[in-house]
N, C-alpha and C. Protein backbone atom coordinates (compact mmCIF):
# COMPACT_ATOMS: atom_id res chain seq x y z
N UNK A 1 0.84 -1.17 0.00
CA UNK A 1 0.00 0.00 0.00
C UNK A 1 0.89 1.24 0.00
N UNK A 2 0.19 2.25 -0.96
CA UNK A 2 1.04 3.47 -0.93
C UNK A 2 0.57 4.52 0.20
N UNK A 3 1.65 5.60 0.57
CA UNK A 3 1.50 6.42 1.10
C UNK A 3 1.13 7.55 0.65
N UNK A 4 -0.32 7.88 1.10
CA UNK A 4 -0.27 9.62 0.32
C UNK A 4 -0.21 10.70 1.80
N UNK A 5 1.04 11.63 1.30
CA UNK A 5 1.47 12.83 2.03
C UNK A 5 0.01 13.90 2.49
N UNK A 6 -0.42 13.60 3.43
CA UNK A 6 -1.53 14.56 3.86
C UNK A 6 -1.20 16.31 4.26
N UNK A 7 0.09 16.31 4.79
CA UNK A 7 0.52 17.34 5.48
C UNK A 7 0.16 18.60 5.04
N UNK A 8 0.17 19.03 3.35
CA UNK A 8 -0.16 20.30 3.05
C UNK A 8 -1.57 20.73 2.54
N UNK A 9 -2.75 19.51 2.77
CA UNK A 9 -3.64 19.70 2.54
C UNK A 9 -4.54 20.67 3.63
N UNK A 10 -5.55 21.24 3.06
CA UNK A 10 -6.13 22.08 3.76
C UNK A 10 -7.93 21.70 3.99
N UNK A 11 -8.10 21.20 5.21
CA UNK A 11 -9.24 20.36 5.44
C UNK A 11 -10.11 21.19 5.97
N UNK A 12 -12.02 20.50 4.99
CA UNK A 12 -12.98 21.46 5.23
C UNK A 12 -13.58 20.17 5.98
N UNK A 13 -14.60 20.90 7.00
CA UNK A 13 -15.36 20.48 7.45
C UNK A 13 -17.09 20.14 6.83
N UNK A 14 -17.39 19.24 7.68
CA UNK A 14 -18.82 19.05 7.11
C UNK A 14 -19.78 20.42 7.11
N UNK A 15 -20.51 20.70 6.65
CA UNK A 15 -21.48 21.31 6.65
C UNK A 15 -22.87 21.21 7.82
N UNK A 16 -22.69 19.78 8.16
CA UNK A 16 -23.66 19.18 9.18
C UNK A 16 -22.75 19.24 10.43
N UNK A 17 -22.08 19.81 10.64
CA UNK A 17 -20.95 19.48 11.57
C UNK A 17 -22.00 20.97 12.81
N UNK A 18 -21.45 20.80 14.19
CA UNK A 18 -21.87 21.77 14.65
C UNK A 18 -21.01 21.71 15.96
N UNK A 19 -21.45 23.21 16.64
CA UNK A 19 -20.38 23.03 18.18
C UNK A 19 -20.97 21.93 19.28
N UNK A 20 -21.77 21.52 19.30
CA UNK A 20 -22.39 20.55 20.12
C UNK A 20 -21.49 19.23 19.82
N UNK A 21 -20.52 18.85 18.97
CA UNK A 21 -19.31 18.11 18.73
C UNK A 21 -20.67 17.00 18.30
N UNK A 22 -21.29 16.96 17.62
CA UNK A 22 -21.98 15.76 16.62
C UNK A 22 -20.90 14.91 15.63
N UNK A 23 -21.35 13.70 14.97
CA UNK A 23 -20.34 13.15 14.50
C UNK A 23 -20.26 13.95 12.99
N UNK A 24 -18.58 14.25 13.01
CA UNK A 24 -18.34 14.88 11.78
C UNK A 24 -17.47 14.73 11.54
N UNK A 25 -16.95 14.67 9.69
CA UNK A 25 -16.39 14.63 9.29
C UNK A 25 -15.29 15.39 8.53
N UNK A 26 -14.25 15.37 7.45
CA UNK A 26 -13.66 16.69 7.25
C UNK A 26 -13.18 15.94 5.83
N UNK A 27 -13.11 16.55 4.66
CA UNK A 27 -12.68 16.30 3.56
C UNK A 27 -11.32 17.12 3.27
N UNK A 28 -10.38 16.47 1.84
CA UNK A 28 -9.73 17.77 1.29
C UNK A 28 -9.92 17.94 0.05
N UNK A 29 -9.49 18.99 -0.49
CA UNK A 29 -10.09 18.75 -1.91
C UNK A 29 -9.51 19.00 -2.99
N UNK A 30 -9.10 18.84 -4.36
CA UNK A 30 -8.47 19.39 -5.41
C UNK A 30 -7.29 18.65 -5.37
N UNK A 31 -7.35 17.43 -4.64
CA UNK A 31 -6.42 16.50 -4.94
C UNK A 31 -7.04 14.83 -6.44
N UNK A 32 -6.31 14.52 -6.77
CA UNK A 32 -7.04 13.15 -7.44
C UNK A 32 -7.96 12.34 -6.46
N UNK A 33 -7.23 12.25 -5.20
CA UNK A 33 -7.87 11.52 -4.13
C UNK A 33 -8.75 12.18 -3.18
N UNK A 34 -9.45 11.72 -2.72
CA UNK A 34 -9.75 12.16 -1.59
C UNK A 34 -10.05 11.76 -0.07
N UNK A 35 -9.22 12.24 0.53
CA UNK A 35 -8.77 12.06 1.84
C UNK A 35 -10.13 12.22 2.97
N UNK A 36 -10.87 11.79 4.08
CA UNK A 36 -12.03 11.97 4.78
C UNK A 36 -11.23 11.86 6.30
N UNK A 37 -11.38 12.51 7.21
CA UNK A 37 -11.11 11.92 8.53
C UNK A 37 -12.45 12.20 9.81
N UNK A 38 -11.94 11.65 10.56
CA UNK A 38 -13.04 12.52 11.70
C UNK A 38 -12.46 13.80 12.27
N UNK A 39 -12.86 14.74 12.36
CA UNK A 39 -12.69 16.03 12.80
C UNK A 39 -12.36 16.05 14.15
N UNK A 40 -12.75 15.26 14.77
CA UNK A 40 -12.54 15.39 15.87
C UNK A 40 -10.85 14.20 16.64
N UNK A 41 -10.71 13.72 15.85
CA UNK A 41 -9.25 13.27 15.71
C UNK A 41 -8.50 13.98 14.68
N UNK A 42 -7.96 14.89 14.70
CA UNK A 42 -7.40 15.14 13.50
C UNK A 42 -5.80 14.93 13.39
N UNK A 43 -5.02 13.99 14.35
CA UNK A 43 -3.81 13.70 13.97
C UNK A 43 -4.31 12.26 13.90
N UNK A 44 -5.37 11.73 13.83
CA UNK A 44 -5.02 10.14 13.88
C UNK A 44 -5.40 9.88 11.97
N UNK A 45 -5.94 8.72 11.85
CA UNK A 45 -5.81 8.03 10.53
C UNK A 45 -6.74 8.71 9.33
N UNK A 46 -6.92 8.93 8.17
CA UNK A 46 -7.40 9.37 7.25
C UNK A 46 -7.31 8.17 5.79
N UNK A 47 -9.03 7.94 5.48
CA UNK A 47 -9.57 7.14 4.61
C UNK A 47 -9.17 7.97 3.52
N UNK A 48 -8.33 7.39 2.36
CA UNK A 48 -8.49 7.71 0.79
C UNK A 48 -9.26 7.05 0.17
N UNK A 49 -9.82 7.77 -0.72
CA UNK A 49 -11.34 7.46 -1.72
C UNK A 49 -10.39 8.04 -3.20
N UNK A 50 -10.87 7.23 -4.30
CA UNK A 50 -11.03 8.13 -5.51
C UNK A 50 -11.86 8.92 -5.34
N UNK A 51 -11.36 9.69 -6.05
CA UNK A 51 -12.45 10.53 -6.60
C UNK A 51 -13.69 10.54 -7.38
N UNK A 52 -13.66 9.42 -8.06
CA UNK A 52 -15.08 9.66 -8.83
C UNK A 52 -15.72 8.30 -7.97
N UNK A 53 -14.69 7.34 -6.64
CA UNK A 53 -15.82 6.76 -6.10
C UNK A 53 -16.38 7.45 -4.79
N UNK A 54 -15.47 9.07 -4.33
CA UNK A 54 -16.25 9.99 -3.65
C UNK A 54 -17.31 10.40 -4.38
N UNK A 55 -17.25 10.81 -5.40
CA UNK A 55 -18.72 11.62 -6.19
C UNK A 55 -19.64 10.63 -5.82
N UNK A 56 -19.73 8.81 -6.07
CA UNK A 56 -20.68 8.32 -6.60
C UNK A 56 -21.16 8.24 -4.79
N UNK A 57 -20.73 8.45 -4.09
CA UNK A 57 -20.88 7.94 -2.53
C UNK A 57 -22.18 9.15 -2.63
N UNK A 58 -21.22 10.33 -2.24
CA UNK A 58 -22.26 11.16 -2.08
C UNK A 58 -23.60 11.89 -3.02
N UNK A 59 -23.21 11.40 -4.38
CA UNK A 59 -24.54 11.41 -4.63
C UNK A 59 -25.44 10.54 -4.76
N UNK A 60 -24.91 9.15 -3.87
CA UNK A 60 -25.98 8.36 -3.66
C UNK A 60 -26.62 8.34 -2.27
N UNK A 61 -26.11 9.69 -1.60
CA UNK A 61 -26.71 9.65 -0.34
C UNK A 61 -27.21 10.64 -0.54
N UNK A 62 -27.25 11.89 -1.21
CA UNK A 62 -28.20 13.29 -1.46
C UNK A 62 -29.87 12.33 -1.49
């Protein structure tokens, strides 16, 4: 398995996310891949997705 370098990415948060610390998530973006973690760990592990099998995720959950 390869390593992808997270370090200079710049991570958005969910939109559903709120201060009441609900479960949320954090994307990055404008990479080929895309990287997801929980927000609320943000030095521990981070899921890579393609990209077009991120698109198909979330627009099968809209």
């Amino acid at each position: 398995m390869r390593s992808v370098d997270l370090s200079h990415v710049t991570w958005r948060k969910s939109s559903y996310s709120n201060a009441d610390g609900g479960q949320c998530l954090e994307v990055a973006d404008g990479l080929p891949l895309v990287p997801v973690r929980d927000s609320k760990v943000p030095d521990g592990p981070a899921l890579v997705f393609p990209a077009a099998a991120w698109a198909a995720f979330v627009d099968g959950i809209k």
